[in-house]
C-alpha atoms as a PDB file:
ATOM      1  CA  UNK A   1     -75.247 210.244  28.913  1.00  0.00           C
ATOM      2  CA  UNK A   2     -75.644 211.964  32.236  1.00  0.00           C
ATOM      3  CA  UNK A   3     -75.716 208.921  34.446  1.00  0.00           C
ATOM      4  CA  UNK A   4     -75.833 210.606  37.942  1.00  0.00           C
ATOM      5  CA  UNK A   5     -78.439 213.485  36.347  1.00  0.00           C
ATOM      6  CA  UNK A   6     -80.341 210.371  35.251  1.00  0.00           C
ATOM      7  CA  UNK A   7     -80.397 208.096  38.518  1.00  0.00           C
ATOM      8  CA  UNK A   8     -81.020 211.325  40.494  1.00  0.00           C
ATOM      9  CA  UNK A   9     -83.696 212.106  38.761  1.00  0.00           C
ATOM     10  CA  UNK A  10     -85.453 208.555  38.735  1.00  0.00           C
ATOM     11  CA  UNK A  11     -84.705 208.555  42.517  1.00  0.00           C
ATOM     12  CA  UNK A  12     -87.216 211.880  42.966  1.00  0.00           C
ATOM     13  CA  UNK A  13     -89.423 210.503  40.916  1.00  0.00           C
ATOM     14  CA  UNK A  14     -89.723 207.384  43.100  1.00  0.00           C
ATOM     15  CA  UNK A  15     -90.464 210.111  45.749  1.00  0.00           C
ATOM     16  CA  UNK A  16     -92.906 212.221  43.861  1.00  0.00           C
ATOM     17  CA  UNK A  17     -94.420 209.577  41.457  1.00  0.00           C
ATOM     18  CA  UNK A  18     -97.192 211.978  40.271  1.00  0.00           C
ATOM     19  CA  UNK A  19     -98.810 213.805  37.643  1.00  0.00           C
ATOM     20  CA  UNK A  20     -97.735 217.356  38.695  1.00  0.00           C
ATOM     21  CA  UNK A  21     -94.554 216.429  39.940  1.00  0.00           C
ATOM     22  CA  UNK A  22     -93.443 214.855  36.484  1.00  0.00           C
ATOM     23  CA  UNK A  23     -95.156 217.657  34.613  1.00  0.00           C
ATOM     24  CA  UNK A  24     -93.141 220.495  36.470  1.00  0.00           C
ATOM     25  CA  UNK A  25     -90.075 218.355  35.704  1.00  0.00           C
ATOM     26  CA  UNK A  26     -90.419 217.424  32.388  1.00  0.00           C
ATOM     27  CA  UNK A  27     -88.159 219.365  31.198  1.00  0.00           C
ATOM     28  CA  UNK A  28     -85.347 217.461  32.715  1.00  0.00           C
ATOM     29  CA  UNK A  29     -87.229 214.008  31.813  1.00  0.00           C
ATOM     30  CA  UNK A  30     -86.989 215.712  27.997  1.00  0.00           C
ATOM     31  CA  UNK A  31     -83.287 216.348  28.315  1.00  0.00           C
ATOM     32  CA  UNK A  32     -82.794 212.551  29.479  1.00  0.00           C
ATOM     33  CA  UNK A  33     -84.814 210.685  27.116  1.00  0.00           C
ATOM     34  CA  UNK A  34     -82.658 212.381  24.631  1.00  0.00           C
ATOM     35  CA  UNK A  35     -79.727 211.137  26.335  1.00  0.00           C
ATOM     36  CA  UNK A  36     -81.046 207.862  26.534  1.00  0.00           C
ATOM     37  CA  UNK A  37     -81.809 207.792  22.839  1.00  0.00           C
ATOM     38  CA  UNK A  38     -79.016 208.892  21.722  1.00  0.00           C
ATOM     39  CA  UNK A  39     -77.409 205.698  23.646  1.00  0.00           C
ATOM     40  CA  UNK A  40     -80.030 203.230  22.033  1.00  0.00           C
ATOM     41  CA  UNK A  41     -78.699 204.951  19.108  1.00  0.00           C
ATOM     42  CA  UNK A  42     -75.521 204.255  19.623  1.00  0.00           C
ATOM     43  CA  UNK A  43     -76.089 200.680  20.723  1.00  0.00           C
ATOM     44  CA  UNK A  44     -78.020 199.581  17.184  1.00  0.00           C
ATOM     45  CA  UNK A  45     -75.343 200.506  15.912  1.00  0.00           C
ATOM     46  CA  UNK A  46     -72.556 198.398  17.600  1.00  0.00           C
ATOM     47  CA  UNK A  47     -75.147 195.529  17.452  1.00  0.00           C
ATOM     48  CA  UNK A  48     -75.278 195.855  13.565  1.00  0.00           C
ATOM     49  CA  UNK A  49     -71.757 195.480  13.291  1.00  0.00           C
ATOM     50  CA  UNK A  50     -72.124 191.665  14.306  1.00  0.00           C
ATOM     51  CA  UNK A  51     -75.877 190.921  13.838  1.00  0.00           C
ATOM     52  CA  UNK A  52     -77.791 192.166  10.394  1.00  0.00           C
ATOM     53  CA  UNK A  53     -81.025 191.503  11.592  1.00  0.00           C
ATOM     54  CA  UNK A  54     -81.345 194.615  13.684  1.00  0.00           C
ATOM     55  CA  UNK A  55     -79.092 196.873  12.247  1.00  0.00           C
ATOM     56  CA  UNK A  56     -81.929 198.871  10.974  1.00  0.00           C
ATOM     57  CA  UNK A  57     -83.813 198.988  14.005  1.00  0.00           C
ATOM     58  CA  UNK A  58     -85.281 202.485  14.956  1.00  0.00           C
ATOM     59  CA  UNK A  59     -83.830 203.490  18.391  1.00  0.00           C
ATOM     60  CA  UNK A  60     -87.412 205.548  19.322  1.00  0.00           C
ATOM     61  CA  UNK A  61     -89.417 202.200  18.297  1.00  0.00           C
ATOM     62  CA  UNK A  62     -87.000 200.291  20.777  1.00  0.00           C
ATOM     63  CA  UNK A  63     -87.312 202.664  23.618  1.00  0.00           C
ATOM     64  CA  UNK A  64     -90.391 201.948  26.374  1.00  0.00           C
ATOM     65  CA  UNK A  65     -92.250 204.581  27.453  1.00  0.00           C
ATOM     66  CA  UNK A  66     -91.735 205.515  30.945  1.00  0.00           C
ATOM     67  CA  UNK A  67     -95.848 205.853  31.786  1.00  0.00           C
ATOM     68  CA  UNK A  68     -96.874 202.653  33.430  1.00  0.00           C
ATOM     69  CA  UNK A  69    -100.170 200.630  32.743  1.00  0.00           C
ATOM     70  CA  UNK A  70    -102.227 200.826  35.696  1.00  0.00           C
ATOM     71  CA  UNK A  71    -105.458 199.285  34.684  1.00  0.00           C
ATOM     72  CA  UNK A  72    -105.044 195.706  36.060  1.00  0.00           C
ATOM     73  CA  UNK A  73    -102.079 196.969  37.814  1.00  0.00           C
ATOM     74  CA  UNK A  74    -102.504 196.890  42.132  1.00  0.00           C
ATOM     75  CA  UNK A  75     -99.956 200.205  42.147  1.00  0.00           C
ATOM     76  CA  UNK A  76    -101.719 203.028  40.256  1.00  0.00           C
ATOM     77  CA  UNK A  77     -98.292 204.907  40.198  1.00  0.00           C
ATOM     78  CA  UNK A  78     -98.298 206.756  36.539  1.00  0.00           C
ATOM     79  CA  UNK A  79     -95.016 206.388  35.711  1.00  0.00           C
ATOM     80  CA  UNK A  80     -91.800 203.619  35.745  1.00  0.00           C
ATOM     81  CA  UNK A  81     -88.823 204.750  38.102  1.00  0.00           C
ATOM     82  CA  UNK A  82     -86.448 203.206  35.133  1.00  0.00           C
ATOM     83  CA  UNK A  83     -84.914 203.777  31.553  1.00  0.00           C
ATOM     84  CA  UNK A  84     -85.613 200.734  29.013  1.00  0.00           C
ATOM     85  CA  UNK A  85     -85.127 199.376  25.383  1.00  0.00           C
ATOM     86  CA  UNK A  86     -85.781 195.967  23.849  1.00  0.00           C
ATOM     87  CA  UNK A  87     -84.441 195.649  20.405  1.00  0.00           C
ATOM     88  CA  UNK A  88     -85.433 192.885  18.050  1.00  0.00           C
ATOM     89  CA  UNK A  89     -85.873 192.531  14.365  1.00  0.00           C
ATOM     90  CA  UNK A  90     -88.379 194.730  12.453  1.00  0.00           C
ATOM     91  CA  UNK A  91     -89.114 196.670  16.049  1.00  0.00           C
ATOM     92  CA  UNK A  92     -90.997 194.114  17.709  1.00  0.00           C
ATOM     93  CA  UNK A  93     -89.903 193.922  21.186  1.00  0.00           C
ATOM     94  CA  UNK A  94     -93.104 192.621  22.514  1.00  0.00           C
ATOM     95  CA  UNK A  95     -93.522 188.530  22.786  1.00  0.00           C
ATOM     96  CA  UNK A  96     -97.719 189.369  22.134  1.00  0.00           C
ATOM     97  CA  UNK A  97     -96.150 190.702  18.822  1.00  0.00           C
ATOM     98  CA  UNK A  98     -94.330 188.028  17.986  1.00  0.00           C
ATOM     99  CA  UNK A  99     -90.623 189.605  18.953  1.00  0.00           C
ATOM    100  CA  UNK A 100     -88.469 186.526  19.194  1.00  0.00           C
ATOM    101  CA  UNK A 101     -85.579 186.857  20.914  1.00  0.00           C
ATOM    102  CA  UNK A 102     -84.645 190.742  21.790  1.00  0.00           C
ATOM    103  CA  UNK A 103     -82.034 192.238  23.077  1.00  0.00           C
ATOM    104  CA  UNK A 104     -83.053 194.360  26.228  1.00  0.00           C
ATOM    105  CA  UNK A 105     -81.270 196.335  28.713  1.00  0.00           C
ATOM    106  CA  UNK A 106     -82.824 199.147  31.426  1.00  0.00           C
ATOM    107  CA  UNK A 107     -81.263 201.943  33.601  1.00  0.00           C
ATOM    108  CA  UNK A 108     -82.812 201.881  37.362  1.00  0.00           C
ATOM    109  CA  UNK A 109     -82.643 204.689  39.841  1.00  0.00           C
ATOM    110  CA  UNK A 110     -80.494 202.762  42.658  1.00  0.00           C
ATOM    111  CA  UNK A 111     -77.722 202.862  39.765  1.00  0.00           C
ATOM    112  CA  UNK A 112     -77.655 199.300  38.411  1.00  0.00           C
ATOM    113  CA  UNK A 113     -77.723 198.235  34.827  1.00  0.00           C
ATOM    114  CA  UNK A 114     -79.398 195.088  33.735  1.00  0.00           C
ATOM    115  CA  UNK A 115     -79.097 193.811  30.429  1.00  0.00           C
ATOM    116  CA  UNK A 116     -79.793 190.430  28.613  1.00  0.00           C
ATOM    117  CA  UNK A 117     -81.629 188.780  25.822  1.00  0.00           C
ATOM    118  CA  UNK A 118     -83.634 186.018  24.722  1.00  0.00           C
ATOM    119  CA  UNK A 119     -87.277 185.756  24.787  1.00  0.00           C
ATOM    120  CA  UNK A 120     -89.319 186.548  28.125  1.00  0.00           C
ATOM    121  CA  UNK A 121     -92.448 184.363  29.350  1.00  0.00           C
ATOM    122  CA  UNK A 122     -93.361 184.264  24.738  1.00  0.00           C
ATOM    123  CA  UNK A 123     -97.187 183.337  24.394  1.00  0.00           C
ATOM    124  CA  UNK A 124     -97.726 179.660  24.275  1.00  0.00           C
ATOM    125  CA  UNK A 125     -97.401 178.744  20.898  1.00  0.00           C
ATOM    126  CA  UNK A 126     -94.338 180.031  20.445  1.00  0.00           C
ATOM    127  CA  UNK A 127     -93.119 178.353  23.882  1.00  0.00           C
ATOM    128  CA  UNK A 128     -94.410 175.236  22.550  1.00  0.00           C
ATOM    129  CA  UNK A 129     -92.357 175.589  19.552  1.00  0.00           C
ATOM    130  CA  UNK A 130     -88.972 176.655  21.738  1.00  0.00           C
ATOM    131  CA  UNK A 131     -89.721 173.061  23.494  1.00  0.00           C
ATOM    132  CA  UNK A 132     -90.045 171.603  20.365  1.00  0.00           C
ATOM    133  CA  UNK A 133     -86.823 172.932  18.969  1.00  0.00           C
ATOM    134  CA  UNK A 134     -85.350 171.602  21.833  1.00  0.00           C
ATOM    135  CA  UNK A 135     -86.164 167.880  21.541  1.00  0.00           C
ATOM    136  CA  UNK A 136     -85.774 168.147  17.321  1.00  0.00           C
ATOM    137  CA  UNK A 137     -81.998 169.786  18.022  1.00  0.00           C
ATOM    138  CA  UNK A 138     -80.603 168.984  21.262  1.00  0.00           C
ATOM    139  CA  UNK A 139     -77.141 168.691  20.224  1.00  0.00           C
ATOM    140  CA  UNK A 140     -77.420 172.728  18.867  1.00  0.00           C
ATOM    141  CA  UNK A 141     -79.260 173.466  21.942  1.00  0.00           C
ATOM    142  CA  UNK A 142     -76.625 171.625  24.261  1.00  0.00           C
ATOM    143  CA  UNK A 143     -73.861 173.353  21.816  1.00  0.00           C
ATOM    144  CA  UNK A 144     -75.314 176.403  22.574  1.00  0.00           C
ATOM    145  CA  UNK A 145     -75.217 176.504  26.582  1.00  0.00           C
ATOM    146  CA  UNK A 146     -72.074 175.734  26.655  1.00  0.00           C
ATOM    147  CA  UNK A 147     -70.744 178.574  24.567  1.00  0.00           C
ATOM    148  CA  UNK A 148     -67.724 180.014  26.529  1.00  0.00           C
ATOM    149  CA  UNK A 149     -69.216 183.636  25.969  1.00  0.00           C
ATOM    150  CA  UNK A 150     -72.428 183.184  26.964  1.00  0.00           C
ATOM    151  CA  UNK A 151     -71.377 180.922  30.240  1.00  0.00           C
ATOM    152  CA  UNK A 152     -68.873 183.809  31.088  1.00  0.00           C
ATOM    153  CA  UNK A 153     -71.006 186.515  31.034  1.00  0.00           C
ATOM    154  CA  UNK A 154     -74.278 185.100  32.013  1.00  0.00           C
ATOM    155  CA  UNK A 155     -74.050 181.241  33.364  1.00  0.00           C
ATOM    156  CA  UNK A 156     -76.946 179.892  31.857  1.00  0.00           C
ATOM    157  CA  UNK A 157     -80.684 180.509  31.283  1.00  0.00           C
ATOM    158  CA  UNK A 158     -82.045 181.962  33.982  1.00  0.00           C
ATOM    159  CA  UNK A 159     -84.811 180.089  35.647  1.00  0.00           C
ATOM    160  CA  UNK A 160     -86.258 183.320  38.092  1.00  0.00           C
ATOM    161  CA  UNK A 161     -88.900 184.020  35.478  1.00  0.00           C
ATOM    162  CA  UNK A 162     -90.802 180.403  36.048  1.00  0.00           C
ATOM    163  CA  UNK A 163     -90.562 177.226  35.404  1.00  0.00           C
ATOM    164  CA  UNK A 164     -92.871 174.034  35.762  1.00  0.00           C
ATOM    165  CA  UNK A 165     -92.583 171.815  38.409  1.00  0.00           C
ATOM    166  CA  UNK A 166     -93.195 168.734  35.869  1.00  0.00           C
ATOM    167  CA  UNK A 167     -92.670 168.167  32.731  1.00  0.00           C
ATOM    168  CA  UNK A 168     -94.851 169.800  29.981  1.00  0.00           C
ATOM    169  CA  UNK A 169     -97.587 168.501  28.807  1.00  0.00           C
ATOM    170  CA  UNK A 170     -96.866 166.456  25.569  1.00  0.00           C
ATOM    171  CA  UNK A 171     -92.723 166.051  26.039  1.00  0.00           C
ATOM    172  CA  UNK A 172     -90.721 163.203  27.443  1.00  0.00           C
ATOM    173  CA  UNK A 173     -90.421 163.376  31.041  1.00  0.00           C
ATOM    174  CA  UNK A 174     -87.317 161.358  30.992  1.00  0.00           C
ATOM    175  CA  UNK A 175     -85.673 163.268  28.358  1.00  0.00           C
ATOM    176  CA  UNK A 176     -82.059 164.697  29.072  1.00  0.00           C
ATOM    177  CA  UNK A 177     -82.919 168.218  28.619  1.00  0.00           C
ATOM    178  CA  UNK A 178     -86.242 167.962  30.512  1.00  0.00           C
ATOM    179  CA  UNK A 179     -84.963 170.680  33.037  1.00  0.00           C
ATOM    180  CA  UNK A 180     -84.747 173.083  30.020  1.00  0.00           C
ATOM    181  CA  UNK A 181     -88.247 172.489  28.880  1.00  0.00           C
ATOM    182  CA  UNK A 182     -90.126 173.477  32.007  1.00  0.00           C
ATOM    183  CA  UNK A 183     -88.826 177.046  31.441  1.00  0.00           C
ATOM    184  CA  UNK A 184     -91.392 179.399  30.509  1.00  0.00           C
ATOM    185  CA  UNK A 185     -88.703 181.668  29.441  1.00  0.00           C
ATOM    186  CA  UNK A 186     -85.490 181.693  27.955  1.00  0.00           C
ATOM    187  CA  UNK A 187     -83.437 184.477  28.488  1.00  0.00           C
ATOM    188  CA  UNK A 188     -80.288 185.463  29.829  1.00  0.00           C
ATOM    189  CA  UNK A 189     -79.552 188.428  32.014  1.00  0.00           C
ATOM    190  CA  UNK A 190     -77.090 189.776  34.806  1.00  0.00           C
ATOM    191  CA  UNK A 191     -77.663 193.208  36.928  1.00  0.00           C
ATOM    192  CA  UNK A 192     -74.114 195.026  37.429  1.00  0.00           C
ATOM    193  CA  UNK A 193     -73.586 198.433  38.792  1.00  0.00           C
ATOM    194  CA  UNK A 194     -73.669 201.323  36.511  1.00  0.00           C
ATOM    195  CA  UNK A 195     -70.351 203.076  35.481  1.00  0.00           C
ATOM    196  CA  UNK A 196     -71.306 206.298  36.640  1.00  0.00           C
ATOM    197  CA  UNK A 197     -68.149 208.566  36.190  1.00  0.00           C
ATOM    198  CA  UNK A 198     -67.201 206.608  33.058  1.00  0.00           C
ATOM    199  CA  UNK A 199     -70.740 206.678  30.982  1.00  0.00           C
ATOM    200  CA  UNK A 200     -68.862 206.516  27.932  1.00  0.00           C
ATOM    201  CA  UNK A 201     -68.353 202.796  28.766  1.00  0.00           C
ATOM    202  CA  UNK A 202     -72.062 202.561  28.610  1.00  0.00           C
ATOM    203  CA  UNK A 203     -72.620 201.685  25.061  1.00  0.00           C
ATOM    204  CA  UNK A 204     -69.210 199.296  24.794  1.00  0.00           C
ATOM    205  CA  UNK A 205     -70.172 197.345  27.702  1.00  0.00           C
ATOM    206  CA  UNK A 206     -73.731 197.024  26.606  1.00  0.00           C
ATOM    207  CA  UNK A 207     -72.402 195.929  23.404  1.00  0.00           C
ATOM    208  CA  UNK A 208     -70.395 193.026  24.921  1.00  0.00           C
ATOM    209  CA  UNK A 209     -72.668 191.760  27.066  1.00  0.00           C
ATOM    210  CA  UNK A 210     -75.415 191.761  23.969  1.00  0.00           C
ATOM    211  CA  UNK A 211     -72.361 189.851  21.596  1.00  0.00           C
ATOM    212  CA  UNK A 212     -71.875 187.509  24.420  1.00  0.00           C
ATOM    213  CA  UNK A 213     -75.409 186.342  23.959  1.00  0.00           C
ATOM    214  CA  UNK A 214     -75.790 186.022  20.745  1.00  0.00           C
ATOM    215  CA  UNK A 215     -75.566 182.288  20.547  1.00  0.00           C
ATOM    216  CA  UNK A 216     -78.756 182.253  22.482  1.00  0.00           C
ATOM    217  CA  UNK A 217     -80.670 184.655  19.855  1.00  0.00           C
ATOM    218  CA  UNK A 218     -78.878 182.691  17.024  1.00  0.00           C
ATOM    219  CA  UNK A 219     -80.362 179.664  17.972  1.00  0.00           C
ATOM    220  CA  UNK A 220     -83.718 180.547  19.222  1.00  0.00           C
ATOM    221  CA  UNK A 221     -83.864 182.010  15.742  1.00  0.00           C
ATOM    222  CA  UNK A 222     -83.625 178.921  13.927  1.00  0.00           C
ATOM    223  CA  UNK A 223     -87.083 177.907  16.360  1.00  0.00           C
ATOM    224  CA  UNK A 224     -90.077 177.520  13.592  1.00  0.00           C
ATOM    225  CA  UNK A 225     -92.370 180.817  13.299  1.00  0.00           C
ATOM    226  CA  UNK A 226     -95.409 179.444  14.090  1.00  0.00           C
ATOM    227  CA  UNK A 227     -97.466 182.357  13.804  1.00  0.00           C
ATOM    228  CA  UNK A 228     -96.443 182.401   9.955  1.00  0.00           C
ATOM    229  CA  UNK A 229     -97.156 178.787   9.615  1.00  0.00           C
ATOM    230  CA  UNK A 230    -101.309 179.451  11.117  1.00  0.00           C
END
């Protein structure tokens, strides 16, 4: 992929983020999200060589579109100024569609990559049921931080997206884990600057950094589906 074509480009757009502006350029937008594709692609791929369950993944169905939802949104700016997938089993990448954990990774325009996975802020049942499957397997869950992959690459969960300031409702305040269960979310990410005169690292080091987290998406698989359960 055409990193610096691609950064530049989200860069102007951050400039002109309009209708007519993106509809004179579209034709280098077109040219891009082919690019980016084609990467997605690629990275389904390399993830099916160590994880089944999304091997079959459609890379279009795992790509975001780059028009923004304004309608409860303050900034009515039409369009993202970033590249993104999320790929999870059977192309649900949304928690409201019951994703589980996803792998997800985005392209901004100041040339950093961020990539990660796990599941982000999921809808309450399902956080319930995390929690859950934290006090019914806390020796997994403990086994699981401290795998030497995922500490390398990403230290632990990452506690930016929220957490309570007490204890949930329902769960032992005093338990040794109780930290863990104030998270609303439980992903792992890091933010490192794009390879730009080597994109052909892109899809290896994306790879990685997905592999290295897969003891967090094993394990939050094994969390009860409770939406198949209602």
């Amino acid at each position: 992929m055409h990193l610096r074509d691609l950064t530049q480009f989200l860069n102007e757009l951050n400039e002109n983020n309009n209708r007519p502006w993106f509809l004179w350029n579209k034709p280098r937008y077109d040219i891009l999200r082919a690019e980016f594709l084609q990467v997605v692609t690629d990275v389904i791929r390399e993830l099916g060589k160590f994880d089944k369950e999304v091997a079959a993944c459609d890379p279009k169905k795992s790509m975001f579109r780059i028009y923004r939802d304004t309608r409860f949104a303050h900034d009515k700016t039409p369009y993202k100024t970033y590249f993104s997938a999320g790929i999870a089993p059977n192309n649900k990448r949304r928690p409201s569609h019951g994703a589980g954990p996803t792998y997800y990774f985005h392209i901004e325009r100041d040339g950093k990559l961020l990539f990660g996975a796990g599941e982000y802020i999921p809808p309450a049942p399902r956080l319930k049921a995390i929690r859950e499957h934290i006090v019914n397997d806390a020796p997994g869950f403990s086994k699981m931080l401290k795998n030497k992959h995922l500490r390398e690459t990403y230290g632990s969960l990452r506690e930016e997206d929220g957490k309570l300031q007490r204890p949930p409702k329902g769960f032992d305040p005093d338990h040794p884990l109780v930290e863990f269960l104030k998270l609303k979310s439980y992903f792992v990410w890091v933010e490192v600057p794009l390879q730009l005169n080597a994109p052909d690292k892109l899809v290896p080091q994306l790879a990685q950094g997905f592999k290295d987290a897969f003891a967090l998406v094993t394990w939050l698989r094994g969390v009860p589906n409770v939406a198949q359960e209602e």
